[in-house]
Protein backbone atom coordinates (compact mmCIF):
# COMPACT_ATOMS: atom_id res chain seq x y z
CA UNK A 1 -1.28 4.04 -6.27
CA UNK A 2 1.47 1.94 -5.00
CA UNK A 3 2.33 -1.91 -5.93
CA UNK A 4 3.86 -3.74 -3.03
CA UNK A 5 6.75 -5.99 -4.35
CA UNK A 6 5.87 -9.71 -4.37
CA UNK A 7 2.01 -8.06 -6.56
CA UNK A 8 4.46 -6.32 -8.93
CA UNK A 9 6.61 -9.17 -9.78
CA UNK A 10 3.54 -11.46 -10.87
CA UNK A 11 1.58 -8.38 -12.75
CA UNK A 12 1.47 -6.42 -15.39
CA UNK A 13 -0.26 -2.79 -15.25
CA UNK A 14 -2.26 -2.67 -18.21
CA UNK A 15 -3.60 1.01 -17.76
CA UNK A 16 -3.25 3.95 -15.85
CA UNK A 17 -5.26 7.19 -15.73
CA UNK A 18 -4.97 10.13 -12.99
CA UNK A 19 -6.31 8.43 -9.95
CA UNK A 20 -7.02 5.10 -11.12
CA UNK A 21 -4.53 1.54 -12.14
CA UNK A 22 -6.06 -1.60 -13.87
CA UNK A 23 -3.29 -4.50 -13.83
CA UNK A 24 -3.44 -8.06 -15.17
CA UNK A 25 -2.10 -10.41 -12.49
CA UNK A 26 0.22 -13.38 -13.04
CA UNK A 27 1.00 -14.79 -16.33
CA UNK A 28 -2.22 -15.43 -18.39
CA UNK A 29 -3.13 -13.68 -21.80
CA UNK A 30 -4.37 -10.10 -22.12
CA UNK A 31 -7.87 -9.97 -21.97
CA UNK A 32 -10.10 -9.65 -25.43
CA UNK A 33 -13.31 -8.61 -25.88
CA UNK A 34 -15.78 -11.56 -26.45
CA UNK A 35 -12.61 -14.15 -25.55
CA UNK A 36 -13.56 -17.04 -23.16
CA UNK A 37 -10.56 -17.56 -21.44
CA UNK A 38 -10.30 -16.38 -17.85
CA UNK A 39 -7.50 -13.69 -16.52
CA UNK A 40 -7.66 -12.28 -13.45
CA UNK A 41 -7.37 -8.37 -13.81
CA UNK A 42 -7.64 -5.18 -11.26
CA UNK A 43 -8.60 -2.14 -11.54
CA UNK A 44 -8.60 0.11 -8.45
CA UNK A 45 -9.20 3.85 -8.04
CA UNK A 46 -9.47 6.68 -5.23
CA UNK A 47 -10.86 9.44 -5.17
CA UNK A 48 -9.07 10.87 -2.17
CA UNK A 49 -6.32 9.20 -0.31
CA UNK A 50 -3.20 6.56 -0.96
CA UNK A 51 -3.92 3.30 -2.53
CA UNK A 52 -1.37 0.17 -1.90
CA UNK A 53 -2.25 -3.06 -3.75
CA UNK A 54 -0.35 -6.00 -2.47
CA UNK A 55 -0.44 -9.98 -1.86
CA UNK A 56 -1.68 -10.81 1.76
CA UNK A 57 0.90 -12.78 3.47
CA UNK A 58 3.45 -11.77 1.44
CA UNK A 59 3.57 -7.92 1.08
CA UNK A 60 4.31 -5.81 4.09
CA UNK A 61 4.77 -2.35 4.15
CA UNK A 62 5.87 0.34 7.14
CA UNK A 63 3.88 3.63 7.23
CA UNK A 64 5.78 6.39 8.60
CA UNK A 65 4.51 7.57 11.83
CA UNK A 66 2.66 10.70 11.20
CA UNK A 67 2.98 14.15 12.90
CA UNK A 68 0.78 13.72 15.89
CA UNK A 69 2.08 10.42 16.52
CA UNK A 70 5.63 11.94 16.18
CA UNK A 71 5.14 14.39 18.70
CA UNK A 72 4.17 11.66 21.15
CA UNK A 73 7.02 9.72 20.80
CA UNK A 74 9.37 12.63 21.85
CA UNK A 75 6.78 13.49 24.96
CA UNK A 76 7.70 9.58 25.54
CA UNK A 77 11.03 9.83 24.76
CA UNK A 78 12.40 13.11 26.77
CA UNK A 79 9.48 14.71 29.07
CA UNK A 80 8.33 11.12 30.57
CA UNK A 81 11.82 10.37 32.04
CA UNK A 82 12.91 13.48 33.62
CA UNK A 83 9.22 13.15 35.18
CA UNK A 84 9.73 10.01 36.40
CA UNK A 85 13.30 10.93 38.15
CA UNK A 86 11.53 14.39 39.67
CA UNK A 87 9.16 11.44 40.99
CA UNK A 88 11.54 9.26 42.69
């Protein structure tokens, strides 16, 4: 699980276990049993696969190109040009 940084800043993560995170968001009181006040609270899990929690609009986030998409970018990058001059 990952919290993107504008999210972290305005929560607090409450509890964690092994593939799962529960946080209370912005400023309000922790929740009690029976209590009538209202806090706004997460709790996300996976069970396979990354998790990233974030504000929309205000949390970005760059994945790293994976290895297939890797691979095209040097085809792009080296093969594609010396084609193109063979070409002309």
């Amino acid at each position: 699980m990952e919290l993107l940084p504008a999210l972290a800043a305005t929560c607090r993560v409450i509890k964690t276990k092994n593939k799962e995170i529960t946080v209370l968001l912005g400023d309000g009181p922790m929740p009690n049993v029976g209590s009538d006040s209202i806090t706004d609270t997460a709790c996300v899990s996976s069970r396979h696969g990354r998790v990233r929690l974030g504000f929309s609009g205000e949390d970005h986030f760059t994945e790293r190109p994976g290895l297939v998409e890797q691979a095209m970018q040097l085809v792009q990058k080296f093969i594609v040009p010396s084609i193109q001059k063979s070409l002309a």
